[in-house]
Protein backbone atom coordinates (compact mmCIF):
# COMPACT_ATOMS: atom_id res chain seq x y z
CA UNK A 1 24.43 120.34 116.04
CA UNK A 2 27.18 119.29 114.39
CA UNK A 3 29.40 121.07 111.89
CA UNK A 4 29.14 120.48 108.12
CA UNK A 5 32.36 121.00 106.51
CA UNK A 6 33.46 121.62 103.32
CA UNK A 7 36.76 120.55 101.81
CA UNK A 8 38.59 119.84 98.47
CA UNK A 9 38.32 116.42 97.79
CA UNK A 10 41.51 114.02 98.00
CA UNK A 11 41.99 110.82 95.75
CA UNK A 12 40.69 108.89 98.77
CA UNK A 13 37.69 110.26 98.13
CA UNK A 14 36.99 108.56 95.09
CA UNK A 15 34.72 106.10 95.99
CA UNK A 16 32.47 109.01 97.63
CA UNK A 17 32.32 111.32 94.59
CA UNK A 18 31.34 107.70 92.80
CA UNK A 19 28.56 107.49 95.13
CA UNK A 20 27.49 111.11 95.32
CA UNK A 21 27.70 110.79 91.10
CA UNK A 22 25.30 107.51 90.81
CA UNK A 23 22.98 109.18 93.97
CA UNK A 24 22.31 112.38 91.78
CA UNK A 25 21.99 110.19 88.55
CA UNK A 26 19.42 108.20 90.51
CA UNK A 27 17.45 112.02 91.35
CA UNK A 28 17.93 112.92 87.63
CA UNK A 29 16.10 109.57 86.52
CA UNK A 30 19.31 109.38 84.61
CA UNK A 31 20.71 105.94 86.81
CA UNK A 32 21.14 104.01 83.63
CA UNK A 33 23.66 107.00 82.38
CA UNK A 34 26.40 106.72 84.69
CA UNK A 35 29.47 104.93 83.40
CA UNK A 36 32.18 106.48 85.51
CA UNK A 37 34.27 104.37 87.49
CA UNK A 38 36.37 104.96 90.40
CA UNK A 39 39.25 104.36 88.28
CA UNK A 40 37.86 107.07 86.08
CA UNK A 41 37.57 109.97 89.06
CA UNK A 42 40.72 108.76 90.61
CA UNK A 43 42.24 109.21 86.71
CA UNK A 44 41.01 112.93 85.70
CA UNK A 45 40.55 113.48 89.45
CA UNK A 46 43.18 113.17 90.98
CA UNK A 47 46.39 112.03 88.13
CA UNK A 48 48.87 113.88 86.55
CA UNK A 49 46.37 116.27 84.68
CA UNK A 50 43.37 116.67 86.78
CA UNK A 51 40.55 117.54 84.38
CA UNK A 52 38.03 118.56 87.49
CA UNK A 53 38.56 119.44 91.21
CA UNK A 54 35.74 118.83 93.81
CA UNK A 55 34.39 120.13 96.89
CA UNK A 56 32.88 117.69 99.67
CA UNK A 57 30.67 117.96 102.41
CA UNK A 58 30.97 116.12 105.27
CA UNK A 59 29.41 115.45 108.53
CA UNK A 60 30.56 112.75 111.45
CA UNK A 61 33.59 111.92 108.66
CA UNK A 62 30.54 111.16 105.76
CA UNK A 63 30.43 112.73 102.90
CA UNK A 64 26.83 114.24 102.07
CA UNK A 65 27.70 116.47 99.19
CA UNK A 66 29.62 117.46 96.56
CA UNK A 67 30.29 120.32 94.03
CA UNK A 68 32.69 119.17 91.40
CA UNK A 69 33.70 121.56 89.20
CA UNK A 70 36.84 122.80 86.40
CA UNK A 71 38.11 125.93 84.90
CA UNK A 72 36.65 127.24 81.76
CA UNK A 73 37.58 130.30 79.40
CA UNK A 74 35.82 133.83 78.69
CA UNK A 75 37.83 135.14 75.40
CA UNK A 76 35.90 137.94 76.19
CA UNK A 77 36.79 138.85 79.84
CA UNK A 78 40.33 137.74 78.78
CA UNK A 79 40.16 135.31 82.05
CA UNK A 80 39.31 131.64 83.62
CA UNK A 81 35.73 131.53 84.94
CA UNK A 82 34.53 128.11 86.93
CA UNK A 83 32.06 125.96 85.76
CA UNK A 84 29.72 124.23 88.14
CA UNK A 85 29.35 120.41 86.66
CA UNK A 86 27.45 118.61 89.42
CA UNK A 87 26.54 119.91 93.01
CA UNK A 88 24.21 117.53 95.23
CA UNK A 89 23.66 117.10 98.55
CA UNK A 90 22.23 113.65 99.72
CA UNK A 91 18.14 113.83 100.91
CA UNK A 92 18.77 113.65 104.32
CA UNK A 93 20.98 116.19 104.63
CA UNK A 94 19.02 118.88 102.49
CA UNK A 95 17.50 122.19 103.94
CA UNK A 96 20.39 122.46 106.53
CA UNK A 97 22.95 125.06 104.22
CA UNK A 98 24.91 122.21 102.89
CA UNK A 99 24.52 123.14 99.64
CA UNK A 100 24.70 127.08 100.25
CA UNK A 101 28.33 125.67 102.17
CA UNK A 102 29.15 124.38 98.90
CA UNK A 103 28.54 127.30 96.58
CA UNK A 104 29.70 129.77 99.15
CA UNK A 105 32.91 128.07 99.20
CA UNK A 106 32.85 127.42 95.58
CA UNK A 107 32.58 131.13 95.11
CA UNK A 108 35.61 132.04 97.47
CA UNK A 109 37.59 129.82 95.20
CA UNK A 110 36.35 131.16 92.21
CA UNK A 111 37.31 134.82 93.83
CA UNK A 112 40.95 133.83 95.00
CA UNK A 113 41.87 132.23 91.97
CA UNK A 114 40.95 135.53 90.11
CA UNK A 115 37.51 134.01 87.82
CA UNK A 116 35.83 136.63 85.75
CA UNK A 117 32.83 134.17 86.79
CA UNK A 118 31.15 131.09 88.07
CA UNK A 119 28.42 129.23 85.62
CA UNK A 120 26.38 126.23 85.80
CA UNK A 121 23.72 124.29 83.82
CA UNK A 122 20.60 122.79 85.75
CA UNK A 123 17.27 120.94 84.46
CA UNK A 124 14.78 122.91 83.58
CA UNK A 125 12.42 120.73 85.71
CA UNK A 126 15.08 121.15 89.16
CA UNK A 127 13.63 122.73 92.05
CA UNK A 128 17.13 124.02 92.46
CA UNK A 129 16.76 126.60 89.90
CA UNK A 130 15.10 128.45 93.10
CA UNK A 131 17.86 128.09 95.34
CA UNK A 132 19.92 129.38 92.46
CA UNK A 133 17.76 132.52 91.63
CA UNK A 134 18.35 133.19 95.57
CA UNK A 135 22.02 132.92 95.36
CA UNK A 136 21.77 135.25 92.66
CA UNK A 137 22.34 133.18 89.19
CA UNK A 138 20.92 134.34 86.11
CA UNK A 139 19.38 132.35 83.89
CA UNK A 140 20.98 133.28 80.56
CA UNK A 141 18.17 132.74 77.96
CA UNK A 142 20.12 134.24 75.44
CA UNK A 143 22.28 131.15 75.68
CA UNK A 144 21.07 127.79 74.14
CA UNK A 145 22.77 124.51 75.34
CA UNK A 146 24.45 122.86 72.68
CA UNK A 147 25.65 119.37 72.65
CA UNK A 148 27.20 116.47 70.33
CA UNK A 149 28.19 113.00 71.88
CA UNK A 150 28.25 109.12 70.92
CA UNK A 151 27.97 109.04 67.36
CA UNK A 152 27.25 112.09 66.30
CA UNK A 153 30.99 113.31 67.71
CA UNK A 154 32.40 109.93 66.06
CA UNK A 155 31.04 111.11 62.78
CA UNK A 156 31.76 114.81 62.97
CA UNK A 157 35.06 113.90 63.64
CA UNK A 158 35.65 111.81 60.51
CA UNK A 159 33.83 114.45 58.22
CA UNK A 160 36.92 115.79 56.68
């Protein structure tokens, strides 16, 4: 059996973390939601001022998953924390550890780079949320999901 490994992603992985992107839009029903470009990961990527760092999977030189992820803020721990944005692993390679790989590694980095914590958001209708529960997430119900976007943002921008 071959080996999965799990690496930070370079800029010439672009086009991948694309793919992976518009694969897990396509589980999501969410397809029609993707506007990213590969100009756009290769941009907050990979430029002067990455705004996200990624983890891929890879078999036989393919890449079959991906975690990508940034830093966030606790005000209260007084330190950075990472925040899980997207993790998938393509069909055919689920049910093998790829995606335990992933988070395991995810969690190292998280460890070494001194995180009071490691948080992520998933659908409520995700059969992940049992994979999470195993790697021992919480689900914090205390904590409602908040969001403002398109023209909403525009116009709370321009209130005062």
């Amino acid at each position: 059996m071959t080996e999965t490994l799990v690496r930070l992603a370079r800029s010439n992985d672009a086009a991948a973390i694309l793919q992976l992107i518009k694969e897990l839009a396509a589980f999501e029903h969410l397809s029609d939601e993707v506007r990213a470009t590969e100009a756009d990961i290769l941009r907050d990527g990979f430029g002067a001022s990455p705004r996200f760092e990624c983890l891929i999977a890879e078999r036989h030189g393919k890449a079959i998953g991906f975690a990508l992820f940034f830093h966030s803020y606790s005000t209260f721990e007084g330190r950075a924390g990472l925040y899980l944005e997207d993790l998938f692993v393509l069909e055919d390679a689920r049910g093998i550890g790829v995606g335990r790989k992933l988070m395991c590694e995810l969690a190292k980095l998280a460890l070494e780079r001194n995180c009071a914590r490691l948080e992520l958001s998933v659908l409520h209708w995700n059969p992940a949320r049992t994979f999470y529960d195993q790697l021992g997430f919480m689900q914090q119900e205390d904590w409602l999901p908040y969001r403002v976007n398109g023209d909403s943002l525009k116009s709370l921008a321009e209130a005062f």
